[in-house]
N, C-alpha and C. Protein backbone atom coordinates (compact mmCIF):
# COMPACT_ATOMS: atom_id res chain seq x y z
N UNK A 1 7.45 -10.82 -16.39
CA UNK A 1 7.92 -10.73 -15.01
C UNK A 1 6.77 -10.24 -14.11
N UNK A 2 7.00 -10.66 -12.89
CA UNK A 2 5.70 -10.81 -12.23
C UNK A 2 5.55 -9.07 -11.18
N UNK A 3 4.99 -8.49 -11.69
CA UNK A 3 5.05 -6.75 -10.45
C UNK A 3 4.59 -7.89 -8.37
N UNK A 4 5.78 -6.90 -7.71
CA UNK A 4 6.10 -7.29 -6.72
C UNK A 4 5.02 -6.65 -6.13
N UNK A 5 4.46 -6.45 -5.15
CA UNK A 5 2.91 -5.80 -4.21
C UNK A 5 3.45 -5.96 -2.78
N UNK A 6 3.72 -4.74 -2.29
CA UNK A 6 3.76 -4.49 -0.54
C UNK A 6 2.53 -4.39 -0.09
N UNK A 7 1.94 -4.93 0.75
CA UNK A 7 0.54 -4.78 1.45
C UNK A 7 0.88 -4.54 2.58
N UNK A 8 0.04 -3.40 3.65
CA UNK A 8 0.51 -3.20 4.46
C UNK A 8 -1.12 -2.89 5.21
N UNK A 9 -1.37 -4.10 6.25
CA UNK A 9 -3.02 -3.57 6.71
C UNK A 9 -2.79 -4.30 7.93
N UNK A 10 -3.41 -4.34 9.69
CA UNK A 10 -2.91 -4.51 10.52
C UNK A 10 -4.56 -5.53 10.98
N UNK A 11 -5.40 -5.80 9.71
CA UNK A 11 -6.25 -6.80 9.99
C UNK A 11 -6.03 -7.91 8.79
N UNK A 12 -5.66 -9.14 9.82
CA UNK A 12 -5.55 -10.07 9.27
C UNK A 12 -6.28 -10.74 8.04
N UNK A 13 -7.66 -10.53 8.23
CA UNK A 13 -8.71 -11.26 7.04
C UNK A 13 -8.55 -10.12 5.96
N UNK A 14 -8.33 -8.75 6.42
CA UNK A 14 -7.54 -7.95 5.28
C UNK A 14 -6.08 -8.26 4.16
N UNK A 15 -5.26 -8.55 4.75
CA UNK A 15 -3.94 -8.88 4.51
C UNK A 15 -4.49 -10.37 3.35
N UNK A 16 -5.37 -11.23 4.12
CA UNK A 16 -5.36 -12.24 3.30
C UNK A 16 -6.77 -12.36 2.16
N UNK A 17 -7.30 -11.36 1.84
CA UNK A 17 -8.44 -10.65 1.10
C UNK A 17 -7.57 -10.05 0.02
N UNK A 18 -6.34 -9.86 0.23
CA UNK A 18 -5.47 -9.03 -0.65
C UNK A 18 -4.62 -9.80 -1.06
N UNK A 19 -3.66 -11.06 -0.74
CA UNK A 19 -3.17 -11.63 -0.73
C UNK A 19 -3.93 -12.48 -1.77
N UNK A 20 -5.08 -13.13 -1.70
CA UNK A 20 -5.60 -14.15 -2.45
C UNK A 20 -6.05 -13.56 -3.37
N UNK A 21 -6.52 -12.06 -3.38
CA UNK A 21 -7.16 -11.43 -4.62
C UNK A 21 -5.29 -11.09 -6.04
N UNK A 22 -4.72 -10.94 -5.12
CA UNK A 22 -3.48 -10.18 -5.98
C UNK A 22 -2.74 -11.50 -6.15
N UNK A 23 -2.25 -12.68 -5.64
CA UNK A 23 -1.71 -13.74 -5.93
C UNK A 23 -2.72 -14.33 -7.54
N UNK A 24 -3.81 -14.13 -7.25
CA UNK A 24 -4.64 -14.81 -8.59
C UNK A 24 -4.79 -14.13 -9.28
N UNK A 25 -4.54 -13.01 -9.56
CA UNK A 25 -3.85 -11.94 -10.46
C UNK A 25 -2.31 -11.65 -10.71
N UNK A 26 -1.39 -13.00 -10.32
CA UNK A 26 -0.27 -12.68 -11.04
C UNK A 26 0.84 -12.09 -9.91
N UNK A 27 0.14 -11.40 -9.26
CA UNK A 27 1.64 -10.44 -8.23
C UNK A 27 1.71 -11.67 -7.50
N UNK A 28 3.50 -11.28 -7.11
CA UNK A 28 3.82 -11.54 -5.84
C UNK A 28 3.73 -10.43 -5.09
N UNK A 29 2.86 -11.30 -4.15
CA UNK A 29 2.93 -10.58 -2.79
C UNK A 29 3.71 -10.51 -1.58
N UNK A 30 4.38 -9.43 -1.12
CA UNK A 30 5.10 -9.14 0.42
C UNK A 30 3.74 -8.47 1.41
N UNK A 31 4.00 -9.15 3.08
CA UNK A 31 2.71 -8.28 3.60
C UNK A 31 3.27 -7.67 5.03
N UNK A 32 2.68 -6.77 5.36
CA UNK A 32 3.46 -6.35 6.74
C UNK A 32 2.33 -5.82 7.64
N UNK A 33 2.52 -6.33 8.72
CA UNK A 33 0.99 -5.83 9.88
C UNK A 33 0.72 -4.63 10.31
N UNK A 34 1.67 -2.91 9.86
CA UNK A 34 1.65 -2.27 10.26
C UNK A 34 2.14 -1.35 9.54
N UNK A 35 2.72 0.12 10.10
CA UNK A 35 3.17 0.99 9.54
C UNK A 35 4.86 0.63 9.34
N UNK A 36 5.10 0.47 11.05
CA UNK A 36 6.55 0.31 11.42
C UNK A 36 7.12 -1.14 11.06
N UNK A 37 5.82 -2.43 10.75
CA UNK A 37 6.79 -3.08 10.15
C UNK A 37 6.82 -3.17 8.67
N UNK A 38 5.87 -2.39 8.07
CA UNK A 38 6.46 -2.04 6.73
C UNK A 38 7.54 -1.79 6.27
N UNK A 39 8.00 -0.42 7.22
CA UNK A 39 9.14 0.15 6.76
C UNK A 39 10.16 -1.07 6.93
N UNK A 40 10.55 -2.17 8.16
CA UNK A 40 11.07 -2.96 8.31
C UNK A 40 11.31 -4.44 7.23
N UNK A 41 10.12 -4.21 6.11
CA UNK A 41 9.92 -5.18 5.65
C UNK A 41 10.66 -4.58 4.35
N UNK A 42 10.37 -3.50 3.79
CA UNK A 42 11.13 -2.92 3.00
C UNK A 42 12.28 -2.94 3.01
N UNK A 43 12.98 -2.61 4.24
CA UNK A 43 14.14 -2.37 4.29
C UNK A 43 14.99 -3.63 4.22
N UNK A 44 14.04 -4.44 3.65
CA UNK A 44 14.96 -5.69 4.39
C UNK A 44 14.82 -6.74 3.16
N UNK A 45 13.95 -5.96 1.80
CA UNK A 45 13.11 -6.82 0.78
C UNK A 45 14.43 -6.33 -0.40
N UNK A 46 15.10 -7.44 -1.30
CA UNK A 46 16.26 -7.46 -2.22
C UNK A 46 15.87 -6.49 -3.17
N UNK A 47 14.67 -5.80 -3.75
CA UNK A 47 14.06 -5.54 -4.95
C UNK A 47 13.17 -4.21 -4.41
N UNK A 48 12.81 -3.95 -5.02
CA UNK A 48 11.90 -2.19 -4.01
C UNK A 48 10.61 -3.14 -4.72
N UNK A 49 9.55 -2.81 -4.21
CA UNK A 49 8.32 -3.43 -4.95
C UNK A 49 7.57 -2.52 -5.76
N UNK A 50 7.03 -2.92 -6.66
CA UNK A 50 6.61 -1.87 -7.96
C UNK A 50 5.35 -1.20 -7.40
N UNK A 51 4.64 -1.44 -6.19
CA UNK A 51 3.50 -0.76 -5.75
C UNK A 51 3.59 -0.97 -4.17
N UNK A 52 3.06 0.00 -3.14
CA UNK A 52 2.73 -0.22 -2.11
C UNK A 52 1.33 -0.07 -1.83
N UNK A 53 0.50 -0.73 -0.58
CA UNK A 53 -0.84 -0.79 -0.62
C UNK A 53 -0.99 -0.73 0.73
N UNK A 54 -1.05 0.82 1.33
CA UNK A 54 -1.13 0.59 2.93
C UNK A 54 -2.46 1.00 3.43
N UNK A 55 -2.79 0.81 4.54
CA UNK A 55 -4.50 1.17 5.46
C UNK A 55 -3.37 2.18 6.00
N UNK A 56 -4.74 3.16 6.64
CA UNK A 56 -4.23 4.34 7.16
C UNK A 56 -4.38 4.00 8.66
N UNK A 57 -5.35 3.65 9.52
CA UNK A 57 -5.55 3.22 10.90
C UNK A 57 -5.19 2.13 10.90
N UNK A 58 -3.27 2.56 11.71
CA UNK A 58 -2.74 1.41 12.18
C UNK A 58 -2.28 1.48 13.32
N UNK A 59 -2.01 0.61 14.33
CA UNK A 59 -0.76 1.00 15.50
C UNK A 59 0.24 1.29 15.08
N UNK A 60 1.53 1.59 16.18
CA UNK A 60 2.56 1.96 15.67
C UNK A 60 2.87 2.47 15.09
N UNK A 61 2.53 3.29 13.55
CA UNK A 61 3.15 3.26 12.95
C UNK A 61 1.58 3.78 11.80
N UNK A 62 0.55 4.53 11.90
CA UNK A 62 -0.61 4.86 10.82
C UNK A 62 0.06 5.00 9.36
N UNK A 63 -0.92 5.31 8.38
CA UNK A 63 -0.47 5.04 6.83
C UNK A 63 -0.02 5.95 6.40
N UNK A 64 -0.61 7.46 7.40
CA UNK A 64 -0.04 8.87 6.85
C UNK A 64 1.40 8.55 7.18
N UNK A 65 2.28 8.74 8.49
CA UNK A 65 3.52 8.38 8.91
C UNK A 65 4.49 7.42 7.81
N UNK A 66 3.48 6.43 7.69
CA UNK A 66 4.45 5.62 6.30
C UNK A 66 4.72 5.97 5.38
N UNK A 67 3.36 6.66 4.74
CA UNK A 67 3.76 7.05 3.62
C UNK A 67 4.93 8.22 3.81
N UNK A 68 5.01 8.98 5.02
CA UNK A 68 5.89 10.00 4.74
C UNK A 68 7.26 9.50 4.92
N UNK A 69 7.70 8.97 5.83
CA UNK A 69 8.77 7.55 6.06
C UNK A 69 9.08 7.42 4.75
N UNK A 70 8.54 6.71 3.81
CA UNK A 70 8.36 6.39 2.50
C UNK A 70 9.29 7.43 1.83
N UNK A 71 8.23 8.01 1.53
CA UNK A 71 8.79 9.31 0.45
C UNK A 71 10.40 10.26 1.18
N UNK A 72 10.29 10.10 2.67
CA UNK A 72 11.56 11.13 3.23
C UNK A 72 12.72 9.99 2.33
N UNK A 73 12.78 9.06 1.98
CA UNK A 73 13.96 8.56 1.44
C UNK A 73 13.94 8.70 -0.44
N UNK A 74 14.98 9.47 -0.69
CA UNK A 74 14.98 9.93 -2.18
C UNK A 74 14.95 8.49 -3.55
N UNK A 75 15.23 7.20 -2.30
CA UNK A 75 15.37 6.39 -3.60
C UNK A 75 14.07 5.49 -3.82
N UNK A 76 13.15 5.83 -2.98
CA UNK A 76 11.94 5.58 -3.05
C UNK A 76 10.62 6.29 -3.18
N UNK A 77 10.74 7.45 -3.38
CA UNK A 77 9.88 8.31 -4.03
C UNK A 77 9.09 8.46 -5.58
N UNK A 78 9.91 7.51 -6.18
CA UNK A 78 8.97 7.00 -7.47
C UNK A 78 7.98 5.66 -7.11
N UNK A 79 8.11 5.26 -6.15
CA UNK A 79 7.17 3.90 -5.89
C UNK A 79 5.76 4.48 -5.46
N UNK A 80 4.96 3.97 -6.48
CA UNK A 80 3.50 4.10 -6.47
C UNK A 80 2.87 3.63 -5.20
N UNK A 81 2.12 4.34 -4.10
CA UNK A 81 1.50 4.22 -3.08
C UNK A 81 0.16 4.43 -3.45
N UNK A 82 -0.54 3.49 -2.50
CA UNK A 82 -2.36 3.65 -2.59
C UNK A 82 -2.58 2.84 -1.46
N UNK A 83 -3.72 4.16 -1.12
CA UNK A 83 -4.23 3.97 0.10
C UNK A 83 -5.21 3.20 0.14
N UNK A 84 -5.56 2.17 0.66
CA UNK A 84 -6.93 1.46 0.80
C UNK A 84 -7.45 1.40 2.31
N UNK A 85 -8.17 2.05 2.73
CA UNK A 85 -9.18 2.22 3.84
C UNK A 85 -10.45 2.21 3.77
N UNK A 86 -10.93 2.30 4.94
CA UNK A 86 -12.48 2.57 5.42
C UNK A 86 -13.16 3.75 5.22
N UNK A 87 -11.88 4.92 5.64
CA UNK A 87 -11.63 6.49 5.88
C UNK A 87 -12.00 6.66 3.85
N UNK A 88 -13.35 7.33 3.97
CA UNK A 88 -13.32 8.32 2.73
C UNK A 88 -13.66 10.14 3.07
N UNK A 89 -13.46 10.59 4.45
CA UNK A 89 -13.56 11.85 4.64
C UNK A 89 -12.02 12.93 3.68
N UNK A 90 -12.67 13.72 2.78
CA UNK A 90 -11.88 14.59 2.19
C UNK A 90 -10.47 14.78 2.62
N UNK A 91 -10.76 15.55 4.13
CA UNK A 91 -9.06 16.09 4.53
C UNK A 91 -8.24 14.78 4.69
N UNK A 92 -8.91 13.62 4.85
CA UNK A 92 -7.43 12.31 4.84
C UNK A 92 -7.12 12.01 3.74
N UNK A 93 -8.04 12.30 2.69
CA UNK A 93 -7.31 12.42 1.25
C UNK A 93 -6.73 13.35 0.67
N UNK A 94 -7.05 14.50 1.24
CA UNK A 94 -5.74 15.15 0.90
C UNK A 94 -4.25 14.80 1.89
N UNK A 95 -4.59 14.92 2.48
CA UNK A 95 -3.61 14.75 3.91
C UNK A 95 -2.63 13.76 3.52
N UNK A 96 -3.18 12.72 3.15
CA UNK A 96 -2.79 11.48 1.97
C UNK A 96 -1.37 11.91 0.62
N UNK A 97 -2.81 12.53 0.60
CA UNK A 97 -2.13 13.49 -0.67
C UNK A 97 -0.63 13.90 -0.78
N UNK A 98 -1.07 15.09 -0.03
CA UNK A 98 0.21 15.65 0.73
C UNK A 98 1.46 15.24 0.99
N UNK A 99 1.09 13.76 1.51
CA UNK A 99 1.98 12.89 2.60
C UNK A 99 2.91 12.35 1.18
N UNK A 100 2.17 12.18 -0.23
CA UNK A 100 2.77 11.28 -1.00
C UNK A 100 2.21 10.39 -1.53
N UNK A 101 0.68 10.11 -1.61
CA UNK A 101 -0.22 8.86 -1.82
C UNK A 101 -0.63 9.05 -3.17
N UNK A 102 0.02 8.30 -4.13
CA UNK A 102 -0.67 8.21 -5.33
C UNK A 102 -1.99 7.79 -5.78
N UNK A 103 -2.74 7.56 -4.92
CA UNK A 103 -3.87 7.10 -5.09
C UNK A 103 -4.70 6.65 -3.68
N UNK A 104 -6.47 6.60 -3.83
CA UNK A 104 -6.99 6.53 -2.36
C UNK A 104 -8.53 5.17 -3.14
N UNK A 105 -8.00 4.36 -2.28
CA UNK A 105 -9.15 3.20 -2.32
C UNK A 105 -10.02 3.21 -1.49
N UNK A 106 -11.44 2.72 -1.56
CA UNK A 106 -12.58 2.91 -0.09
C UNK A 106 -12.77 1.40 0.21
N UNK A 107 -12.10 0.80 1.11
CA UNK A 107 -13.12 -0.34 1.32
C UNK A 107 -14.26 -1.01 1.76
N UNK A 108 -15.03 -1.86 1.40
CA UNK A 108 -14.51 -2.99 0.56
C UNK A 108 -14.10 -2.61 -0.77
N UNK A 109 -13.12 -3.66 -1.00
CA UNK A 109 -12.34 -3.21 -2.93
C UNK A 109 -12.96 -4.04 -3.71
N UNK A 110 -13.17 -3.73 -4.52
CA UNK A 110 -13.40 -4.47 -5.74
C UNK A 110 -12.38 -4.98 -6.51
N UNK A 111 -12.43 -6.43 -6.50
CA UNK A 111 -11.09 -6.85 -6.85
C UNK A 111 -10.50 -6.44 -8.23
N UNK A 112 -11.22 -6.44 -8.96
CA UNK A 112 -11.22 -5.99 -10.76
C UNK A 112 -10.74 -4.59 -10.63
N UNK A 113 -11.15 -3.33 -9.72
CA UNK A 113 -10.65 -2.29 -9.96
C UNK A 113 -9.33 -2.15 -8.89
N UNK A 114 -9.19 -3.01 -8.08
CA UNK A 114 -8.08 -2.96 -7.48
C UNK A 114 -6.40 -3.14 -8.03
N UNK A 115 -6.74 -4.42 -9.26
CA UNK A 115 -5.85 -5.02 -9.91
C UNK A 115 -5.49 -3.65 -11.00
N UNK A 116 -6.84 -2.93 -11.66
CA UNK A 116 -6.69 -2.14 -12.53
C UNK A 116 -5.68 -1.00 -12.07
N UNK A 117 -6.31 -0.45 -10.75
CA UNK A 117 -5.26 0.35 -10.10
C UNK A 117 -4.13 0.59 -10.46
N UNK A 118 -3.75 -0.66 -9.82
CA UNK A 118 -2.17 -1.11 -9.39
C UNK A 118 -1.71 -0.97 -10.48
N UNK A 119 -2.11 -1.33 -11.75
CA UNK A 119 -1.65 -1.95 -13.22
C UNK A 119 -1.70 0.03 -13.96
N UNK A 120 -1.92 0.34 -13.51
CA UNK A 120 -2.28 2.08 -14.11
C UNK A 120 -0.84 2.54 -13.46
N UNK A 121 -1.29 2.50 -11.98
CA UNK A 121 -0.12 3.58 -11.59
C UNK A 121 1.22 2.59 -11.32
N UNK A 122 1.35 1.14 -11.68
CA UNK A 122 2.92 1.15 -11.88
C UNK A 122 3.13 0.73 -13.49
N UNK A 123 2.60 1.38 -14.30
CA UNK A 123 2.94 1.21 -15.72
C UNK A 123 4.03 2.17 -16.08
């Protein structure tokens, strides 16, 4: 069975950098342009997805806010979150942290350790 992948990044050649890297690795992918339509996309997706993959600088709606969005609901607090950004300064990884982020990516990703990621923390 194929692990489901929420992507959540509010630049397009991002979204589809992730999309083509994780489709040829097997996931289906769901993608959402933001923070706020993440949560919208979730809420609205039949299946919870076995990983989420959000950027932190977003409109509407940034990755810290989601992720906490995220986690304030009790039946989604086991779903593996990772952050993939630009941002590698300390306090947003903790802050991250804090918020609920199982994990912090720097981009550009490497597609090989990206897949590994994902495959670690939803085992």
């Amino acid at each position: 069975m194929s692990r489901t992948i929420l992507t959540i990044d509010d630049s397009r050649t991002m979204r589809e950098m992730l999309r083509a890297t994780l489709s040829t690795s097997g996931f289906t992918v769901v993608q959402a342009e933001d923070g706020r339509h993440g949560i919208e996309v979730l809420e609205g997706m039949a299946v919870e997805p076995d990983v989420i993959i959000t950027d932190i600088n977003m409109p509407r709606m940034d990755g810290f806010q989601f992720i906490e969005e995220v986690r304030g609901n009790p039946d989604r607090r086991a779903i593996p979150i990772l952050v993939l950004t630009t941002e590698s300064d300390s306090e947003k990884k903790q802050r991250a942290r804090l918020a609920g982020a199982t994990g912090w990516i720097v981009k550009p990703f490497d597609p090989t350790k990206l897949v590994d990621a994902i495959n670690r923390v939803a085992a």
